[in-house]
N, C-alpha and C. Protein backbone atom coordinates (compact mmCIF):
# COMPACT_ATOMS: atom_id res chain seq x y z
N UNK A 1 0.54 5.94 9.69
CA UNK A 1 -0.03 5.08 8.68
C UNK A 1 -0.04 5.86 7.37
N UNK A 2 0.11 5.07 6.03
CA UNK A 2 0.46 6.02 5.28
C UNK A 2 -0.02 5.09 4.33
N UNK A 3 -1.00 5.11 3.48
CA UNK A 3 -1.75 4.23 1.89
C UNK A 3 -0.78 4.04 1.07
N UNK A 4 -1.07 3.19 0.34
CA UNK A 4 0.10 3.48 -1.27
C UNK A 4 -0.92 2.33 -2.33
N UNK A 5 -0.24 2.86 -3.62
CA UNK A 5 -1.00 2.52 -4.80
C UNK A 5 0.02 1.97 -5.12
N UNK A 6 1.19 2.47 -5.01
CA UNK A 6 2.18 2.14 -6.33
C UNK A 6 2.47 3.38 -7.18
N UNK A 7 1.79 4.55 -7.53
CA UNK A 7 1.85 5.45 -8.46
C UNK A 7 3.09 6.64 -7.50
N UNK A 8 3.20 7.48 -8.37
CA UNK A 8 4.79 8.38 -7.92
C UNK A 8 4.03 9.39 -6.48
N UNK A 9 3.01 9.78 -6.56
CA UNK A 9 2.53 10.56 -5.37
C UNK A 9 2.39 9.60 -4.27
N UNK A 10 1.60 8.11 -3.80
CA UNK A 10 2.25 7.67 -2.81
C UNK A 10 3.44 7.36 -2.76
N UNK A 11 4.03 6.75 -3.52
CA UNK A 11 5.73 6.82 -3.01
C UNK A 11 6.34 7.78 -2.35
N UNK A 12 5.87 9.13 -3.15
CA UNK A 12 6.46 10.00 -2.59
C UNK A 12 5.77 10.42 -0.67
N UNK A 13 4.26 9.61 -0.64
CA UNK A 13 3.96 9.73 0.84
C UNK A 13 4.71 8.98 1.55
N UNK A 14 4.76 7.88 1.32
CA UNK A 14 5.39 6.74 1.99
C UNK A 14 6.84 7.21 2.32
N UNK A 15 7.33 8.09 1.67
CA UNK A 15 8.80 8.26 1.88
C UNK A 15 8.55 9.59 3.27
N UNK A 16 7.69 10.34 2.87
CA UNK A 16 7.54 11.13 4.04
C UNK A 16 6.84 10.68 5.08
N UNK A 17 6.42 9.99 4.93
CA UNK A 17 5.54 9.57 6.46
C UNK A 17 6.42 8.59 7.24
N UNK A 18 7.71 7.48 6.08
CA UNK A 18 8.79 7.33 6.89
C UNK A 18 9.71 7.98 7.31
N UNK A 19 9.91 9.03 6.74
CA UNK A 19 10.72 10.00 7.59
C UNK A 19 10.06 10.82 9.11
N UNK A 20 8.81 11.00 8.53
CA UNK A 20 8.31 11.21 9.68
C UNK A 20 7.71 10.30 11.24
N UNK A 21 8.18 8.95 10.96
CA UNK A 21 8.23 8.22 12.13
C UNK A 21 9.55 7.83 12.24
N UNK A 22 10.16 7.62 11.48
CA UNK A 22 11.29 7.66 11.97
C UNK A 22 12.23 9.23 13.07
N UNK A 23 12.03 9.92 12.32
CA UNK A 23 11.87 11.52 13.16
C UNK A 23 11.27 11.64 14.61
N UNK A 24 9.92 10.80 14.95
CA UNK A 24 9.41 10.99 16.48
C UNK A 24 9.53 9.23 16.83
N UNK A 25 10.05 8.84 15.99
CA UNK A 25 10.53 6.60 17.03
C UNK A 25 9.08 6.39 17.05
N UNK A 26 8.48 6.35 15.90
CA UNK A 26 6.85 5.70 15.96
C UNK A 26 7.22 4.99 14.76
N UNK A 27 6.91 3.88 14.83
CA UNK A 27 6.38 2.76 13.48
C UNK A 27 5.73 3.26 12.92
N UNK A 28 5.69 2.69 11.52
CA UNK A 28 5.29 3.17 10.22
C UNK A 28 4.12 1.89 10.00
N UNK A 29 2.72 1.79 9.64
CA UNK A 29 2.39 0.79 8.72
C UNK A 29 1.78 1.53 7.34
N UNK A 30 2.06 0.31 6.59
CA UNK A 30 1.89 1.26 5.19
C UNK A 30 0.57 0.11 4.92
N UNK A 31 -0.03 0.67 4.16
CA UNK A 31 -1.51 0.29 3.71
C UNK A 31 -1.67 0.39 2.27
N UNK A 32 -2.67 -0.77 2.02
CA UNK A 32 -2.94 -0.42 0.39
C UNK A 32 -4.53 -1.23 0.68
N UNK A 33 -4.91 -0.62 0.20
CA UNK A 33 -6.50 -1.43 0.70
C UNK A 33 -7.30 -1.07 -1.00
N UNK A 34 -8.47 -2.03 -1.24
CA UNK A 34 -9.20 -2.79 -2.36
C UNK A 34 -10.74 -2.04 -2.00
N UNK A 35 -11.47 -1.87 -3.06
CA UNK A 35 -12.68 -1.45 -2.92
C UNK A 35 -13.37 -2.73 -3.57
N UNK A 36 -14.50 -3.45 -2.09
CA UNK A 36 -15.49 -4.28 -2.55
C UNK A 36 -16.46 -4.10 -1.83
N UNK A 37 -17.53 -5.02 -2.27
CA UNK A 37 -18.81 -4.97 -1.83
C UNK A 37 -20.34 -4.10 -2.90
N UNK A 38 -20.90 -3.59 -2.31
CA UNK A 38 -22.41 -3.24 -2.88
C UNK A 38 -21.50 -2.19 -4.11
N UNK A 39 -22.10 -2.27 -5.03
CA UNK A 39 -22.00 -2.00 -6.34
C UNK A 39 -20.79 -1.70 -7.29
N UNK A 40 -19.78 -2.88 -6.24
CA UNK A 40 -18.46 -3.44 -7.07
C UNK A 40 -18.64 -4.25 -7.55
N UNK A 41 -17.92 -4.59 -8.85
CA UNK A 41 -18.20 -5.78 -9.53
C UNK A 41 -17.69 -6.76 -9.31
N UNK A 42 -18.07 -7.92 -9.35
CA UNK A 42 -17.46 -9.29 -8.84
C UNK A 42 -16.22 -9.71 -9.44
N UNK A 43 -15.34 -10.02 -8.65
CA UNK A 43 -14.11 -10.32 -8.96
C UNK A 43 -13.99 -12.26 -8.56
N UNK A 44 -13.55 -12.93 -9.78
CA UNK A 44 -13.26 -14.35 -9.74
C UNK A 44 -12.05 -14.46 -8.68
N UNK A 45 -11.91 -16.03 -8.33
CA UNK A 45 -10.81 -16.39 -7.24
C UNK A 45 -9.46 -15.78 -8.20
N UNK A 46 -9.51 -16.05 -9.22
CA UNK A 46 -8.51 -15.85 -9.72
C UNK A 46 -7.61 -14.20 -9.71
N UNK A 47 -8.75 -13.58 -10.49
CA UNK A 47 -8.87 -12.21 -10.19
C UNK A 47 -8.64 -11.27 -8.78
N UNK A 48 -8.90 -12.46 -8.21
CA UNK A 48 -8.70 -11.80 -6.71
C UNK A 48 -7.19 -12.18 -6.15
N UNK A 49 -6.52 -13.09 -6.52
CA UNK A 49 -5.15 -13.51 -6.61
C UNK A 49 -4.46 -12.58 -6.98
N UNK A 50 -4.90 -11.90 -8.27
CA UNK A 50 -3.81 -11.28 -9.06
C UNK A 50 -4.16 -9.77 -8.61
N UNK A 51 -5.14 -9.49 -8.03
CA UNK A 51 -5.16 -8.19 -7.37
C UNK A 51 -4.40 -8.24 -6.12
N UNK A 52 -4.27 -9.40 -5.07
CA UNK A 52 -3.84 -9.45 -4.18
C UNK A 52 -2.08 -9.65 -4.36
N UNK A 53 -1.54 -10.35 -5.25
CA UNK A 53 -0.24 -10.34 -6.03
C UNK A 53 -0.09 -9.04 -5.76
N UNK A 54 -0.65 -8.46 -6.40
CA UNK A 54 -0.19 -7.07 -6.89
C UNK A 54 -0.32 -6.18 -5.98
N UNK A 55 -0.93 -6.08 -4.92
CA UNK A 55 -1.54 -5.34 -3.88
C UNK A 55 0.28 -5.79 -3.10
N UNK A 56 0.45 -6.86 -2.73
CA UNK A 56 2.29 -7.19 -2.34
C UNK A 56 2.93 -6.81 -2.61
N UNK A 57 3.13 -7.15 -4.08
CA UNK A 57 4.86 -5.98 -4.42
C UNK A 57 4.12 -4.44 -4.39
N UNK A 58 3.71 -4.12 -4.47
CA UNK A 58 3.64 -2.23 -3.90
C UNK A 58 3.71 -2.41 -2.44
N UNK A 59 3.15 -2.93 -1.64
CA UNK A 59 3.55 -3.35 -0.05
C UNK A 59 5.19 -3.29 0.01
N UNK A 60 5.71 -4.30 -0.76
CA UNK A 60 6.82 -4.75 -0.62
C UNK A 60 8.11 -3.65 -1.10
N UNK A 61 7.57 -3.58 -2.22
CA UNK A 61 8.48 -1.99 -2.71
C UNK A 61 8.26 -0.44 -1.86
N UNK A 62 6.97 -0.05 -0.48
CA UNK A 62 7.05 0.77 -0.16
C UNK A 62 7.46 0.66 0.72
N UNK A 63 7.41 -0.63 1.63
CA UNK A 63 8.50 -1.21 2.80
C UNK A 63 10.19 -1.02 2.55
N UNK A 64 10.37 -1.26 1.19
CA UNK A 64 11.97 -1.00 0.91
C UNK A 64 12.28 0.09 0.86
N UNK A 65 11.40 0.84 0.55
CA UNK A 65 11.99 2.59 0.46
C UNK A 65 11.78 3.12 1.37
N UNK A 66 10.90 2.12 2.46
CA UNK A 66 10.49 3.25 3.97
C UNK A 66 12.16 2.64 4.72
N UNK A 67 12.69 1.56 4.43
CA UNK A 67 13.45 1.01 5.16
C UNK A 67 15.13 1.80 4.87
């Protein structure tokens, strides 16, 4: 399992942690996870769309480079 933001240091995890399952035949999931709850600030439906948008293409772009 390996996080990503989007910024050049996870990419650069994501690229090693796919090499490194690919190396022992273990699947890769890549993660990007959101901070909410007690003394986050409230985010509108909308707001929460466009974080979640965006939370995809970094999913989607670290899936292509793990692939």
């Amino acid at each position: 399992m390996v996080g990503t933001d989007g910024s050049d240091h996870a990419t650069r995890a994501a690229r090693w942690a796919a090499g490194e399952a690919a190396a022992r035949g273990r699947p890769l999931r890549i993660v990007y996870a959101t901070a909410t709850g007690h003394g986050r600030p409230y985010l509108s439906q909308e707001d929460s769309r466009q974080v979640g948008g965006f939370a995809e293409s970094v999913l989607e772009q670290a899936a292509a480079l793990a692939r």
